[in-house]
Structures are given as structure tokens and as C-alpha cells.
N, C-alpha and C. Protein backbone atom coordinates (compact mmCIF):
# COMPACT_ATOMS: atom_id res chain seq x y z
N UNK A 1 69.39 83.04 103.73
CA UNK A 1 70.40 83.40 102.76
C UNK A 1 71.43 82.27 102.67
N UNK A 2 71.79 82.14 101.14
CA UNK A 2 72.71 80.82 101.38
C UNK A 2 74.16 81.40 101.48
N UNK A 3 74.82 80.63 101.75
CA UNK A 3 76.44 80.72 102.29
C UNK A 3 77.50 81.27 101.04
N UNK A 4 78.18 81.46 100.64
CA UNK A 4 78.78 82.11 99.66
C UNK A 4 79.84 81.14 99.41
N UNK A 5 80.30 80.64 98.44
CA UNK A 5 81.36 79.77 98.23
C UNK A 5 82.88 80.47 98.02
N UNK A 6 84.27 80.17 98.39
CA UNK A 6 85.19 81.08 98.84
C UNK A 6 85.57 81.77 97.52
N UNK A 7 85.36 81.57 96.31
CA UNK A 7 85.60 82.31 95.35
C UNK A 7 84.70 83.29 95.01
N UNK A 8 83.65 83.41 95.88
CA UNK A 8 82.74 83.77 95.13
C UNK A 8 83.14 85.11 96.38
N UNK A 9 83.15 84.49 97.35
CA UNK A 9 83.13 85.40 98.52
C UNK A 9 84.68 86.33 98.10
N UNK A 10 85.62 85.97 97.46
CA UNK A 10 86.79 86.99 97.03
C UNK A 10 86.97 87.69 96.16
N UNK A 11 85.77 87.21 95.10
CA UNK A 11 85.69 87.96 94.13
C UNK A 11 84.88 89.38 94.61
N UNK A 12 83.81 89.43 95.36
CA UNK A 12 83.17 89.94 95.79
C UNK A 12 84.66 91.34 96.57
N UNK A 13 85.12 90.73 97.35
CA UNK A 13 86.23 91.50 98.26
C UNK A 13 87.35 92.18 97.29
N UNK A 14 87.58 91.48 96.16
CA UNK A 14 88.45 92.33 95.25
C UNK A 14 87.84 93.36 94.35
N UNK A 15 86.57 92.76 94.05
CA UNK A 15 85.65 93.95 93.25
C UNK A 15 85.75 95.45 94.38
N UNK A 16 85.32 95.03 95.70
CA UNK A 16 84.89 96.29 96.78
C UNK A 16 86.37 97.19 96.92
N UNK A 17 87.41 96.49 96.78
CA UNK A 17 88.93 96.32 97.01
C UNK A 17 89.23 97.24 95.68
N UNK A 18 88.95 96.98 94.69
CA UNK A 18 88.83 98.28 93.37
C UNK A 18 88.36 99.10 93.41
N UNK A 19 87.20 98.73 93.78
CA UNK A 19 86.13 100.71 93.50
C UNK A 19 86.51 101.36 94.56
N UNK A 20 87.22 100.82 95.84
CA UNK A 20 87.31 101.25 96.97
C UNK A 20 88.97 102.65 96.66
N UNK A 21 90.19 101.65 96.08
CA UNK A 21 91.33 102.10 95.11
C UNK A 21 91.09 103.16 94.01
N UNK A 22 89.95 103.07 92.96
CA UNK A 22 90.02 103.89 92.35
C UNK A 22 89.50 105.25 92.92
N UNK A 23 88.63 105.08 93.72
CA UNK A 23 87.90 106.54 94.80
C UNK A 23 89.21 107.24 95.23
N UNK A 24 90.14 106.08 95.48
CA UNK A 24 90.88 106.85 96.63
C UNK A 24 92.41 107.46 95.57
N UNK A 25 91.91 106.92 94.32
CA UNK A 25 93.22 107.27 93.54
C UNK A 25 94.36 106.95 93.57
N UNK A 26 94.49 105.45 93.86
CA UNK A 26 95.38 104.73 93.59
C UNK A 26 96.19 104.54 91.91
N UNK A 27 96.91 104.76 91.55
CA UNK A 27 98.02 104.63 90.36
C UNK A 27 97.52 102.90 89.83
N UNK A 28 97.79 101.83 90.64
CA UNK A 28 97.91 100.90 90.50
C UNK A 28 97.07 99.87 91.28
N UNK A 29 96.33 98.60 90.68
CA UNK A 29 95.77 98.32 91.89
C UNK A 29 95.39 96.69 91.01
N UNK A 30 95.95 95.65 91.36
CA UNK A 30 96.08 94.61 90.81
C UNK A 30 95.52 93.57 91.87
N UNK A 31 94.78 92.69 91.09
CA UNK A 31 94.21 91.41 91.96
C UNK A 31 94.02 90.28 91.95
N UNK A 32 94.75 89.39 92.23
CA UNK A 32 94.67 88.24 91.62
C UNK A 32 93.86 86.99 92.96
N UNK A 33 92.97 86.35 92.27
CA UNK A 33 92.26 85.72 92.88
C UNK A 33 92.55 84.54 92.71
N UNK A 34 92.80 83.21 93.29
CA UNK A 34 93.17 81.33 93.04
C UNK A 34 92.05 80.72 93.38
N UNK A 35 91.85 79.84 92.78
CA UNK A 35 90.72 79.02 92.37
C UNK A 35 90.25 78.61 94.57
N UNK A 36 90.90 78.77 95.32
CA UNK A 36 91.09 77.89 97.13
C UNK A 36 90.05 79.38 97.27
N UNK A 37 90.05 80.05 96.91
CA UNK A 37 89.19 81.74 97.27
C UNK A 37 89.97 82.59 98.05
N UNK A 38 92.13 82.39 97.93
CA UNK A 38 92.65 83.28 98.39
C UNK A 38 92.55 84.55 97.25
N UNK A 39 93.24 85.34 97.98
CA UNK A 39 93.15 87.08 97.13
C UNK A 39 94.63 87.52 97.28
N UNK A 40 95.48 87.69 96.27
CA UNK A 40 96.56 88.35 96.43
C UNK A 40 96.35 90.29 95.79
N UNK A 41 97.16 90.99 96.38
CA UNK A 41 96.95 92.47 95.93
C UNK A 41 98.01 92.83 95.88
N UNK A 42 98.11 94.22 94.67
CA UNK A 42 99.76 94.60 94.66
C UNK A 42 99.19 96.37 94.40
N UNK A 43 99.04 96.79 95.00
CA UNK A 43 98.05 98.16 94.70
C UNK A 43 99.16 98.86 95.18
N UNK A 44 99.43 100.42 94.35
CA UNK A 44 100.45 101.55 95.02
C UNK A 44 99.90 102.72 94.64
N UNK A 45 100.65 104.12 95.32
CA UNK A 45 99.86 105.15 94.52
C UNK A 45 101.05 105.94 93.83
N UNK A 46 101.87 104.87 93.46
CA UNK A 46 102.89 104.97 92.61
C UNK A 46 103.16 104.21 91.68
N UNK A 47 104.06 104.28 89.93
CA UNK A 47 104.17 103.37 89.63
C UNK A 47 105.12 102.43 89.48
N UNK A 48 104.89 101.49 89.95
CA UNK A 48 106.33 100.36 90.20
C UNK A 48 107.91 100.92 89.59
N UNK A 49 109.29 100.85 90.81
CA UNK A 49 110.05 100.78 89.92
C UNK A 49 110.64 99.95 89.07
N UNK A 50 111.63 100.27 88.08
CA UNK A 50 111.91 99.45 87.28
C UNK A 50 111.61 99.55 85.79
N UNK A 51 111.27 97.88 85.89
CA UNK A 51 110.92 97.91 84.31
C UNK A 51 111.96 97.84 83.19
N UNK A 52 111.94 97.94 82.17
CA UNK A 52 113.36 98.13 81.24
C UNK A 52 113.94 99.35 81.16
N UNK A 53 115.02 98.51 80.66
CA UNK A 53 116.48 99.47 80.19
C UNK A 53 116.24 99.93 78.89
N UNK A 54 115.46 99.92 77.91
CA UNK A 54 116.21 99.67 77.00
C UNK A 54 115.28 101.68 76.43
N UNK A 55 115.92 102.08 75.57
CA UNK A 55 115.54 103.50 75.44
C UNK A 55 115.51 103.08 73.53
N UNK A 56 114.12 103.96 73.00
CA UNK A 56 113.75 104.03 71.90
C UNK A 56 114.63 103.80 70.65
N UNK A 57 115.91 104.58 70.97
CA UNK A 57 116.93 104.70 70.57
C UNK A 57 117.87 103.57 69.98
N UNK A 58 117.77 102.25 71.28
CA UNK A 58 118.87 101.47 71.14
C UNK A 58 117.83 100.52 70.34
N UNK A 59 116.25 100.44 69.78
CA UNK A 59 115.44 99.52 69.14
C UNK A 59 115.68 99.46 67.81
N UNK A 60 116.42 100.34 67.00
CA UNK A 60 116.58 100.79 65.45
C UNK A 60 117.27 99.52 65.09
N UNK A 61 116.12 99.02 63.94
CA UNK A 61 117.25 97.87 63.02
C UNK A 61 118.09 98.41 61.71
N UNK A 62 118.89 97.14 61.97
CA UNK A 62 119.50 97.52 60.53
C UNK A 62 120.81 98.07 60.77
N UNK A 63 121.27 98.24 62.21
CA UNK A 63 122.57 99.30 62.31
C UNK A 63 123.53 98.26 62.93
């Protein structure tokens, strides 16, 4: 069997790293892979706080 090259080998670990998240019903589950074959993850079973301020309301043009 030949050797796996490191991207190939993380892609592999983030794919297992998803199906593994969605089974378990994770909300969120993000993966970012770099060309060196590191793996960053930001997975919660919540969804991030934050985000904007701004409410439907304050979007109206013209006023």
C-alpha cells in the first residue's frame, strides 16, 4: 500500500471528522484544511454567538 500524502491524509480525517459530527448532531461543524496537510476545526452544538446588530427594521431605504 502506498503512503498517503499529508493532504490527502487530512482530507480523509476531516471527511471522517463530518460524518462523525453530523451522527452526533452537531449544529455546526467547519473545516478548514492548508495546502502543509494541517486541519483546523470550529465545530459546536450550538450556534456561534454574535453576529450582527443590525434588526430588519433599521435596513429600510429612503428614510
Amino acid at each position: 500500500m502506498s503512503r498517503l500524502n499529508p493532504q490527502t491524509a487530512a482530507k480523509n480525517t476531516a471527511a471522517a471528522l463530518l460524518r462523525e459530527a453530523r451522527e452526533a448532531g452537531w449544529l455546526r461543524a467547519k473545516f478548514e484544511i492548508r495546502p502543509d496537510g494541517s486541519v483546523s476545526v470550529d465545530a459546536g452544538m450550538s450556534e456561534p454567538e454574535g453576529g450582527d446588530d443590525f434588526l430588519s427594521s433599521d435596513l429600510r431605504m429612503g428614510e
